[in-house]
Protein backbone atom coordinates (compact mmCIF):
# COMPACT_ATOMS: atom_id res chain seq x y z
CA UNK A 1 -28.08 37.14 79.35
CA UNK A 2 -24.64 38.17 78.14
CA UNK A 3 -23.61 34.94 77.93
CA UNK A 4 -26.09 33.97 75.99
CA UNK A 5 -25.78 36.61 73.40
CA UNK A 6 -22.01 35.85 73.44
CA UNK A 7 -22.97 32.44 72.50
CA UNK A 8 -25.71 33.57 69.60
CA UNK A 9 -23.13 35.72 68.20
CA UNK A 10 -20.39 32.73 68.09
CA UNK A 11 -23.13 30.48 66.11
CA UNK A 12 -24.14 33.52 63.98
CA UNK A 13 -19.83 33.44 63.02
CA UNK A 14 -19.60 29.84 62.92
CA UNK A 15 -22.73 29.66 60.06
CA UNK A 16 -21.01 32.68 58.16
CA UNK A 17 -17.81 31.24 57.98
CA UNK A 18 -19.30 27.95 57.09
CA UNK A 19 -21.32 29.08 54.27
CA UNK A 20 -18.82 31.74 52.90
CA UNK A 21 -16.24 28.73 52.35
CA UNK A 22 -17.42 25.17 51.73
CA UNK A 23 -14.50 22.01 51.59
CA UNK A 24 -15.37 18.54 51.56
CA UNK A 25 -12.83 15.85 52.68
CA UNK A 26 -12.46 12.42 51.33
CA UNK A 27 -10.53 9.52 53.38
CA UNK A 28 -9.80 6.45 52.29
CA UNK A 29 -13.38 4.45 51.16
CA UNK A 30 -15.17 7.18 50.39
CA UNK A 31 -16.22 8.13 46.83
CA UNK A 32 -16.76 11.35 45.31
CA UNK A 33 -20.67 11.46 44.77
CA UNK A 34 -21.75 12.99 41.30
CA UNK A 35 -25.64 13.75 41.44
CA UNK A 36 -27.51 13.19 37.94
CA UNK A 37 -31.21 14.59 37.65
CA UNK A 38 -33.06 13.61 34.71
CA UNK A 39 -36.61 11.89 33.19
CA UNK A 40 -35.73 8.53 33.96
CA UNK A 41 -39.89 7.68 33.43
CA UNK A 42 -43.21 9.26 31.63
CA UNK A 43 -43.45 9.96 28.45
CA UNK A 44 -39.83 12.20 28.57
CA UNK A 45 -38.12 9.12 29.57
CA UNK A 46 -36.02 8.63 26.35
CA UNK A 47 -34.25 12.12 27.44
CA UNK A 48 -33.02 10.45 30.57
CA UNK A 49 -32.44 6.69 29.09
CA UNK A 50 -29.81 8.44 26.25
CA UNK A 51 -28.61 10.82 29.07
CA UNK A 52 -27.93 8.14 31.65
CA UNK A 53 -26.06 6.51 29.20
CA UNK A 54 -23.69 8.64 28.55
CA UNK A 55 -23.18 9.93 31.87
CA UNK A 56 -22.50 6.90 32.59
CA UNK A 57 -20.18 6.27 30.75
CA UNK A 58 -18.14 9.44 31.56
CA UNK A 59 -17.57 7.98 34.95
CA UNK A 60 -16.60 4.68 34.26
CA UNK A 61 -14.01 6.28 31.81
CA UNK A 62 -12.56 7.75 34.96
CA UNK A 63 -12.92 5.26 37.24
CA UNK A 64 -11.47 2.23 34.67
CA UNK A 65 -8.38 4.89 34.76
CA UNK A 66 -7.88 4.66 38.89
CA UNK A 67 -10.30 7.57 39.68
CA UNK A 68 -9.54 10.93 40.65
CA UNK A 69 -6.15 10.57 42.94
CA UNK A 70 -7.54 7.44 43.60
CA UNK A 71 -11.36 8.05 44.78
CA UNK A 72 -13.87 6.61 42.92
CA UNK A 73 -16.73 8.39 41.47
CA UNK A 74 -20.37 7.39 42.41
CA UNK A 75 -22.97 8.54 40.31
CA UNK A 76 -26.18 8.89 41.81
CA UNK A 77 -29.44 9.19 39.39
CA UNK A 78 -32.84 10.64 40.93
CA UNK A 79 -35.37 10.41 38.20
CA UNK A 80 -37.78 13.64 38.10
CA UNK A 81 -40.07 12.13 35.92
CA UNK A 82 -40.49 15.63 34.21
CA UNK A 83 -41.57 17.05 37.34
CA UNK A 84 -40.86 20.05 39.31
CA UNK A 85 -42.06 18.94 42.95
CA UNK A 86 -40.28 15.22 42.06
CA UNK A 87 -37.00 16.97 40.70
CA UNK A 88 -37.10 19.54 43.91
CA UNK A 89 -37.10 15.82 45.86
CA UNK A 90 -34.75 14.83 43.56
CA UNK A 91 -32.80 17.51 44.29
CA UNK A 92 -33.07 17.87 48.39
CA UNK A 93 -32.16 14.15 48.46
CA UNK A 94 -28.89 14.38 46.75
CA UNK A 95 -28.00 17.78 48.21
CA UNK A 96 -29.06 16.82 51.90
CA UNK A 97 -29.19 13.12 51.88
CA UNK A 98 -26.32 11.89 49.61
CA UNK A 99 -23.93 14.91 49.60
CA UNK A 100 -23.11 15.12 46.24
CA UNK A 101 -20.63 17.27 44.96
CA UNK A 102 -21.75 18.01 42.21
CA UNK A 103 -25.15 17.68 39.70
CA UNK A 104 -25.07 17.14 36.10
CA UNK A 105 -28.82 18.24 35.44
CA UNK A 106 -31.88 18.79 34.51
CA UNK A 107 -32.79 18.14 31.94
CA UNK A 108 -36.29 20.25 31.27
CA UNK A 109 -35.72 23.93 32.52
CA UNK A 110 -38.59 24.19 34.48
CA UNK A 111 -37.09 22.06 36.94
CA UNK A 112 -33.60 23.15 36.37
CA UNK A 113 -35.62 26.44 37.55
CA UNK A 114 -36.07 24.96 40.62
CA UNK A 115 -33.15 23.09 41.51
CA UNK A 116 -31.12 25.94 40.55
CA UNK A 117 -31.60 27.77 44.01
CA UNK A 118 -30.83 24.44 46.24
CA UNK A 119 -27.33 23.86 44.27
CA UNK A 120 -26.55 27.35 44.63
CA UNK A 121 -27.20 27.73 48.47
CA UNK A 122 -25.23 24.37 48.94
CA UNK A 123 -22.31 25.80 46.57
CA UNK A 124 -22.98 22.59 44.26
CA UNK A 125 -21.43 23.16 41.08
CA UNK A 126 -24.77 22.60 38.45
CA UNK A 127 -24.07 22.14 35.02
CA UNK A 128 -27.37 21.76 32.83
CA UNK A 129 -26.98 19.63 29.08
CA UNK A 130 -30.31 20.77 27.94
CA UNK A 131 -32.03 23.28 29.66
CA UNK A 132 -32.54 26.44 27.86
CA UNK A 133 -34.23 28.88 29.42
CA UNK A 134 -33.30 31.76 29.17
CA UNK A 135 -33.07 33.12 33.31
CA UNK A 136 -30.95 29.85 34.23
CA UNK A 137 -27.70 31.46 34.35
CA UNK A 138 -29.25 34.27 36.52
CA UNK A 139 -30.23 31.64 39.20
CA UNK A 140 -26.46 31.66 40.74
CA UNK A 141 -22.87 31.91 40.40
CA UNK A 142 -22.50 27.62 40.91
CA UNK A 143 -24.88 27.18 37.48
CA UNK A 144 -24.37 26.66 33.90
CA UNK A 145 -25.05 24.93 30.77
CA UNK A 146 -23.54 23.34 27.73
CA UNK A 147 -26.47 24.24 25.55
CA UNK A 148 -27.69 27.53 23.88
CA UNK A 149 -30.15 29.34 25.62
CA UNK A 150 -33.65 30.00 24.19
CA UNK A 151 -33.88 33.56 24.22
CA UNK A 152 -30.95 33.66 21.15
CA UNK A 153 -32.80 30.45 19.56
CA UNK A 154 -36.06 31.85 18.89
CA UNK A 155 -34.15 35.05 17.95
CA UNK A 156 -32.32 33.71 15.78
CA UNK A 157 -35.34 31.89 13.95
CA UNK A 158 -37.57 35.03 13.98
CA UNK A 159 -35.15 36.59 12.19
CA UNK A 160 -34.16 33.91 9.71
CA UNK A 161 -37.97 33.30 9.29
CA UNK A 162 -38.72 37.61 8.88
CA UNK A 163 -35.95 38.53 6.96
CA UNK A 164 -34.71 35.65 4.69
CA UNK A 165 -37.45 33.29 4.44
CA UNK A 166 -39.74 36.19 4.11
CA UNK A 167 -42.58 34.80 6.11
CA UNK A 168 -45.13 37.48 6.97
CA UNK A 169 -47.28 35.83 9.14
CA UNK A 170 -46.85 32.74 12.02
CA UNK A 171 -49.41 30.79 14.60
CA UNK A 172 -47.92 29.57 17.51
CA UNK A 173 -48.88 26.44 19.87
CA UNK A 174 -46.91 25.60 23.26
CA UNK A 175 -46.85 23.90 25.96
CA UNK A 176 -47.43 25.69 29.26
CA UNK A 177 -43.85 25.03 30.66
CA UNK A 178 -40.94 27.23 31.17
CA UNK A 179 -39.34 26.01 28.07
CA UNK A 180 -41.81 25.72 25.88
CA UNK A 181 -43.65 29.23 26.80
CA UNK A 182 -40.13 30.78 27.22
CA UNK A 183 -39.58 30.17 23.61
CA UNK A 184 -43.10 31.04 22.26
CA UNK A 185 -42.63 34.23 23.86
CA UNK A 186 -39.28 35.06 23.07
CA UNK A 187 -39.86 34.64 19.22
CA UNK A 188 -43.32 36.15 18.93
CA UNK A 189 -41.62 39.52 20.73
CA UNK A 190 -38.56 39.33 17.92
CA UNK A 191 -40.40 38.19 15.10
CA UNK A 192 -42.80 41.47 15.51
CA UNK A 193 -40.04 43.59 15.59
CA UNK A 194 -38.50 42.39 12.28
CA UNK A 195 -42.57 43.66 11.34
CA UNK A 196 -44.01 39.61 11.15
CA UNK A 197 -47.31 38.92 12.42
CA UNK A 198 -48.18 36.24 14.98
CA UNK A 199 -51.90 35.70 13.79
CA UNK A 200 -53.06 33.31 16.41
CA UNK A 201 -50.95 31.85 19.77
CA UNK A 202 -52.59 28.91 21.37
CA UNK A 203 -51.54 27.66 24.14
CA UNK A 204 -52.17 23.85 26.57
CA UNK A 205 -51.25 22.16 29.55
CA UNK A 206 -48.60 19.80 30.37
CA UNK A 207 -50.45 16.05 29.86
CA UNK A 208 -52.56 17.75 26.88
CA UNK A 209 -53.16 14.62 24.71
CA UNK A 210 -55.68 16.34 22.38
CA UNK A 211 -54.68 19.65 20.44
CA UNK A 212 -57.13 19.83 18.17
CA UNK A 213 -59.12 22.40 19.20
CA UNK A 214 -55.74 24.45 19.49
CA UNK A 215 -55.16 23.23 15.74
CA UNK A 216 -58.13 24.36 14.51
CA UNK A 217 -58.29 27.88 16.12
CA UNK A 218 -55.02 28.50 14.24
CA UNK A 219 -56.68 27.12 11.10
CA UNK A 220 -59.04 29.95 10.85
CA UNK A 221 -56.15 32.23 10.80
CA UNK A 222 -54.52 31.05 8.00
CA UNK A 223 -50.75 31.65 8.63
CA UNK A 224 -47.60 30.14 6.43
CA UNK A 225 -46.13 28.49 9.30
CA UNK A 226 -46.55 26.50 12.63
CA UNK A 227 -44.11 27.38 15.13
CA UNK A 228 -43.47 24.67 17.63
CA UNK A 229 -41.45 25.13 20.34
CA UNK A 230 -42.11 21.82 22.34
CA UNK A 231 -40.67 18.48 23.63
CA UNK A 232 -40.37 15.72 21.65
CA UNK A 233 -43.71 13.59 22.46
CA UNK A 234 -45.81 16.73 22.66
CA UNK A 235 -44.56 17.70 18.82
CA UNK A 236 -45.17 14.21 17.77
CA UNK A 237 -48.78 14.65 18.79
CA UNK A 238 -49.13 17.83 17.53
CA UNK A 239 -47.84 16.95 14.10
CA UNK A 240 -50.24 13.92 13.76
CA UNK A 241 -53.22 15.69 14.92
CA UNK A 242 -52.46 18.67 12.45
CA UNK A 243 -52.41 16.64 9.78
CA UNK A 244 -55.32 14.86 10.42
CA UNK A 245 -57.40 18.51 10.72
CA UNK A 246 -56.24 19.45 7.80
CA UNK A 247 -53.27 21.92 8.79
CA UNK A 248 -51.91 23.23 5.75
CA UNK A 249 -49.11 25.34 7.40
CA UNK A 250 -45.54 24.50 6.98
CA UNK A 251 -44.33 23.28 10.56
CA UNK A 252 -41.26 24.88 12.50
CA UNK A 253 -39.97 24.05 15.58
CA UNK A 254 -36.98 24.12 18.08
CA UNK A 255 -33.96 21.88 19.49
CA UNK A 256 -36.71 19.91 21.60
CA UNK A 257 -37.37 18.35 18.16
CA UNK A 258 -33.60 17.28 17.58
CA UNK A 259 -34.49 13.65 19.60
CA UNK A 260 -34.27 10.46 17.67
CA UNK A 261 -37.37 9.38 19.22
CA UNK A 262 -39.24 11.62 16.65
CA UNK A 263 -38.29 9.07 13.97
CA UNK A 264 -39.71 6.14 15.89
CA UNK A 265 -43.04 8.53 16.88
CA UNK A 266 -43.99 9.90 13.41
CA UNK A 267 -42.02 7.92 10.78
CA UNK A 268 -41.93 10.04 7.56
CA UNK A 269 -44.16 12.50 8.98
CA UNK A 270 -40.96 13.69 10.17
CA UNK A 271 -39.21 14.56 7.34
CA UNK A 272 -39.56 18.29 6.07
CA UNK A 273 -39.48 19.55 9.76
CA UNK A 274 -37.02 22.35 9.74
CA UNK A 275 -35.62 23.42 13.36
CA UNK A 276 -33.13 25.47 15.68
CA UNK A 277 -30.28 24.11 17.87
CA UNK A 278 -26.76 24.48 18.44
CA UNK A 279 -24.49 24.90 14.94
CA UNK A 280 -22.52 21.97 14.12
CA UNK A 281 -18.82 22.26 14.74
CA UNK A 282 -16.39 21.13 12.69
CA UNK A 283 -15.78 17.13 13.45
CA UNK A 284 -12.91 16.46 15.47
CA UNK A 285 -11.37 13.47 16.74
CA UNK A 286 -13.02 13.37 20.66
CA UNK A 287 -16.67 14.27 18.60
CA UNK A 288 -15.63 10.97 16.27
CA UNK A 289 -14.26 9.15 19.35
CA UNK A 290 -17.24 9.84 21.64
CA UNK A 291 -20.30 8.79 18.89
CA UNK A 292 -17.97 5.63 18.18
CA UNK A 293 -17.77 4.42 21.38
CA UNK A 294 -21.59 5.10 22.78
CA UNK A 295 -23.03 3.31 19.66
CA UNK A 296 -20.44 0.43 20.26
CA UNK A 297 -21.77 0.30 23.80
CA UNK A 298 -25.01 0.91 23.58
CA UNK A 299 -26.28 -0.29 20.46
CA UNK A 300 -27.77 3.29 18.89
CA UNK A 301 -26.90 6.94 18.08
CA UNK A 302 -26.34 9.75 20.67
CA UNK A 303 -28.77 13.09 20.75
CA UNK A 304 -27.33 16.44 21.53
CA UNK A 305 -28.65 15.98 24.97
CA UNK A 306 -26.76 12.96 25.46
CA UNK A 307 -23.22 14.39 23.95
CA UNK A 308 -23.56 17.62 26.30
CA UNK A 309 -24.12 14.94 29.35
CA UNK A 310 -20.87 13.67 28.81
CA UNK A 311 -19.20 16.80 28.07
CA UNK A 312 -21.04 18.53 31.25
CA UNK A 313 -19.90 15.36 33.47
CA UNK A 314 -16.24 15.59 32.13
CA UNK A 315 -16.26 19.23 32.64
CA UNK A 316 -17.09 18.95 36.50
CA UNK A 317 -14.33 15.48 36.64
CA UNK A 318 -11.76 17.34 35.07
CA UNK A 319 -12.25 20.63 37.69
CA UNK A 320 -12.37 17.98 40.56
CA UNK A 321 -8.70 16.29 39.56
CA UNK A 322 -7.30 19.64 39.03
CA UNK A 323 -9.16 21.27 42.13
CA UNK A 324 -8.25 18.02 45.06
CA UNK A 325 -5.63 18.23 46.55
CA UNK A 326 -3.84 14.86 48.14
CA UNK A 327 -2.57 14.54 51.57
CA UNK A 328 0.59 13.30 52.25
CA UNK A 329 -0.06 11.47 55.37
CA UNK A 330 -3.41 9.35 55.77
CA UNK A 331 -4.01 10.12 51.96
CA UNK A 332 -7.80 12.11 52.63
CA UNK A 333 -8.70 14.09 49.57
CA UNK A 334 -9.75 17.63 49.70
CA UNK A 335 -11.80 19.62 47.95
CA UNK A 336 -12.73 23.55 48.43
CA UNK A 337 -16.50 24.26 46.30
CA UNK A 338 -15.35 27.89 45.56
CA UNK A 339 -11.96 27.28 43.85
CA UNK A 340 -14.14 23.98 42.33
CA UNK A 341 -16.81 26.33 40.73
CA UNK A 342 -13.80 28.98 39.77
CA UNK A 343 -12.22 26.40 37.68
CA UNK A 344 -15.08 25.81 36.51
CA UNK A 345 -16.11 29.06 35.56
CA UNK A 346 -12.95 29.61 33.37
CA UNK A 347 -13.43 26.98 31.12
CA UNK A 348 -12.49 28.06 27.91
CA UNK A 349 -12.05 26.64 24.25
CA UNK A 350 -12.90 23.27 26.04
CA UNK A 351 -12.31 20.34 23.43
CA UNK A 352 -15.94 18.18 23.85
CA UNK A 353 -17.65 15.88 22.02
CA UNK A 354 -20.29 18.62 21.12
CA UNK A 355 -17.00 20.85 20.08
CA UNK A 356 -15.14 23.70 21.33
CA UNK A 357 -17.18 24.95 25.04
CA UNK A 358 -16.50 28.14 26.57
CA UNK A 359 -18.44 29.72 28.93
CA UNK A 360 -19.30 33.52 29.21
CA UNK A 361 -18.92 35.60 32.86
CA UNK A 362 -22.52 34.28 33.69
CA UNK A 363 -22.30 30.43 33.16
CA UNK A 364 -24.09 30.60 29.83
CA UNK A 365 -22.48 28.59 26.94
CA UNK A 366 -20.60 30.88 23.65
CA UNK A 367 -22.60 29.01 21.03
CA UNK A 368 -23.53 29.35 17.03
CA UNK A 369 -27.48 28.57 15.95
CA UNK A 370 -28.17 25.76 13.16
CA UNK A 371 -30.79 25.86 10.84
CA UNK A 372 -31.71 22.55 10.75
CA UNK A 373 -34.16 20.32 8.42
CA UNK A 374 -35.13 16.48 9.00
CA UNK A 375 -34.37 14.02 6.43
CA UNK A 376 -34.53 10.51 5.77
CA UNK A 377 -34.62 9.79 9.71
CA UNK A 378 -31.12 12.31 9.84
CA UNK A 379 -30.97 15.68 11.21
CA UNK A 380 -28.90 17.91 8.40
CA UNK A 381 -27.78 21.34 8.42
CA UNK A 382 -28.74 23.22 6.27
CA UNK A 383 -27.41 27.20 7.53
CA UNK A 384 -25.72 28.68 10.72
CA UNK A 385 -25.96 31.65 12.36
CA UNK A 386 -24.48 34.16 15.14
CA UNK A 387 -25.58 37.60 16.61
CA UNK A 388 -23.47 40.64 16.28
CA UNK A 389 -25.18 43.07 18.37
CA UNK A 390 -28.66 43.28 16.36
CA UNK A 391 -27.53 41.85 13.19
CA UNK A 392 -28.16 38.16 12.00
CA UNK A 393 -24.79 36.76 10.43
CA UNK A 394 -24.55 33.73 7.88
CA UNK A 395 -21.28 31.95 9.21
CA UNK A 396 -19.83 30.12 5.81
């Protein structure tokens, strides 16, 4: 019996030690596995198609240049179709299955909500280009983003809308998913405090092909604008379908509307669609360099999603080469996840192609908030924004 519980104890050690410090060596043939999770089919698969791309072509940039001390990098794309229980098998298999160092991903923050927890536990370093809810960060110490999160997004536009626009009264329809709902409910809270009214909040499930019994509840109510804090397909509906009612609300909506796709999905029904996202930064050489290249490559534009990708994906390449270390003899690479995720961590004034990246103590990015309108199949500018404390501040 003593024996035994010597031996339990030993194993109980062996697992703590394990999990409190996590390495990974590399000898000679391996490659250093990147994990990509994204909508690679469904009606979000133009989010992963532009993503892909340009996560792509991070990695070839690095490989074409001899790797990282001489590794290659293998990226490894699991498609979650939109889908938490597909991107939780997305996830598992390149956690468990594929050992992947890292995971550029997801894309939708519902599952980003989910995978969140498996990275973490593994010590996978998790950098999301899109997803924006708000409780992301919280998930773990090994996740971030490049994008702004939705909680100062639909604050920002509630009080934009309250106090300079002067709207006095809203109607809201969503999706039920974490990033649609987290944004409905995020702005209906802040626009009420700056003393707006939400008259009517309608609500549908993820699939919903007909709103128009949404659309006309929020008729009867009358209100100057339509908030829409969707996905790009799911606005494109909505915006056809209001029109066709009879909708005579202006229409709002959020940085799931900043996709190209909505050009090809509504045509000029487009135009006149003013939205939140990130603020432009002022153009730069790599932000030139990088918009050059993928339309030279791929034969059309970059989204936002598609710029953070590669800015997420360089992120994690450039904290690998500065976190391996080389062995002199037999020439195996290694690795440690913790002092991998503390580079990480301290990235600051980072020079992207979406601009200057710095991440606060959580893993959530330092970021501006556009006002944006759509023109003329462009998105243009039209204000920016930061929070100081309570206070909404025009940046010039």
């Amino acid at each position: 019996m003593k024996k035994l519980i010597v031996i339990l104890f030993s194993l109980m050690l062996a697992h703590f030690f394990a999990c409190a410090k996590m390495s990974d060596t590399f000898k000679k043939g391996d490659t250093i596995k990147l994990g990509f999770i994204a909508p690679m089919s469904g009606d979000s698969a133009s989010y992963g198609k532009l993503t892909s791309q340009a996560i792509q072509m991070a990695v070839d940039e690095v490989n074409e240049q001899g790797g990282i001390n001489g590794f290659k990098v293998q990226l490894i794309i699991e498609d979650d179709a939109a889908n938490t229980e597909t991107g939780l098998a997305a996830a598992n298999k390149l956690i468990k299955t594929d050992n992947v160092l890292c995971i550029v991903g997801a894309i939708f923050s519902s599952v980003s909500l989910v995978v969140a927890p498996l990275a973490e536990e593994a010590k996978v370093v998790m950098i999301s280009p899109a997803s924006t809810h708000k409780d992301l960060p919280e998930k773990g110490r090994f996740i971030f983003r490049v994008i702004i999160s939705d909680a100062m997004q639909a604050i920002v536009f509630a009080k934009y809308l309250a106090t300079i626009e002067n709207v006095k009264t809203v109607g809201i329809l969503y999706v039920n998913n974490a990033y649609s709902k987290g944004l409905a409910m995020d702005f209906w809270e802040e626009f009420e405090k700056e003393e707006g009214q939400v008259v009517a909040t309608e609500s549908a499930d993820e699939g919903t092909k007909d709103f128009k019994p949404q659309l006309r509840k929020i008729m009867e109510k009358k209100p100057e604008i339509l908030y829409l804090p969707n996905y790009v397909s799911d606005i494109a509906l909505i915006i056809k379908q209001a029109k066709e009612v009879g909708l005579k609300s202006k229409i709002y909506s959020a940085d799931g509307f900043a996709n190209p796709q909505i050009f090809d999905l509504l045509g000029d029904q487009a135009n006149g669609i003013i939205f939140t996202q990130a603020a432009e930064q002022k153009e730069n050489p790599t932000i030139k360099k990088f918009a050059d290249k993928y339309m030279s490559k791929y034969g059309e534009a970059p989204d936002p999603y598609s710029i953070n990708t590669y800015d997420a994906a360089n992120i994690i390449l450039n904290a690998i080469k500065q976190k391996s270390s080389k062995s002199v003899l037999g020439g195996s690479l290694n690795i440690d996840r913790d002092q991998l995720r503390d580079f990480v961590a301290a990235t600051k004034d980072y020079d992207g192609a979406s601009g200057s990246i710095t991440f606060t103590d959580n893993g959530d990015l330092v970021a501006n908030i556009g006002i944006f309108i759509s023109e003329g199949r462009k998105f243009k500018q039209q204000k920016s924004f930061k929070l100081d404390g309570q206070r909404l501040i025009e940046l010039k």
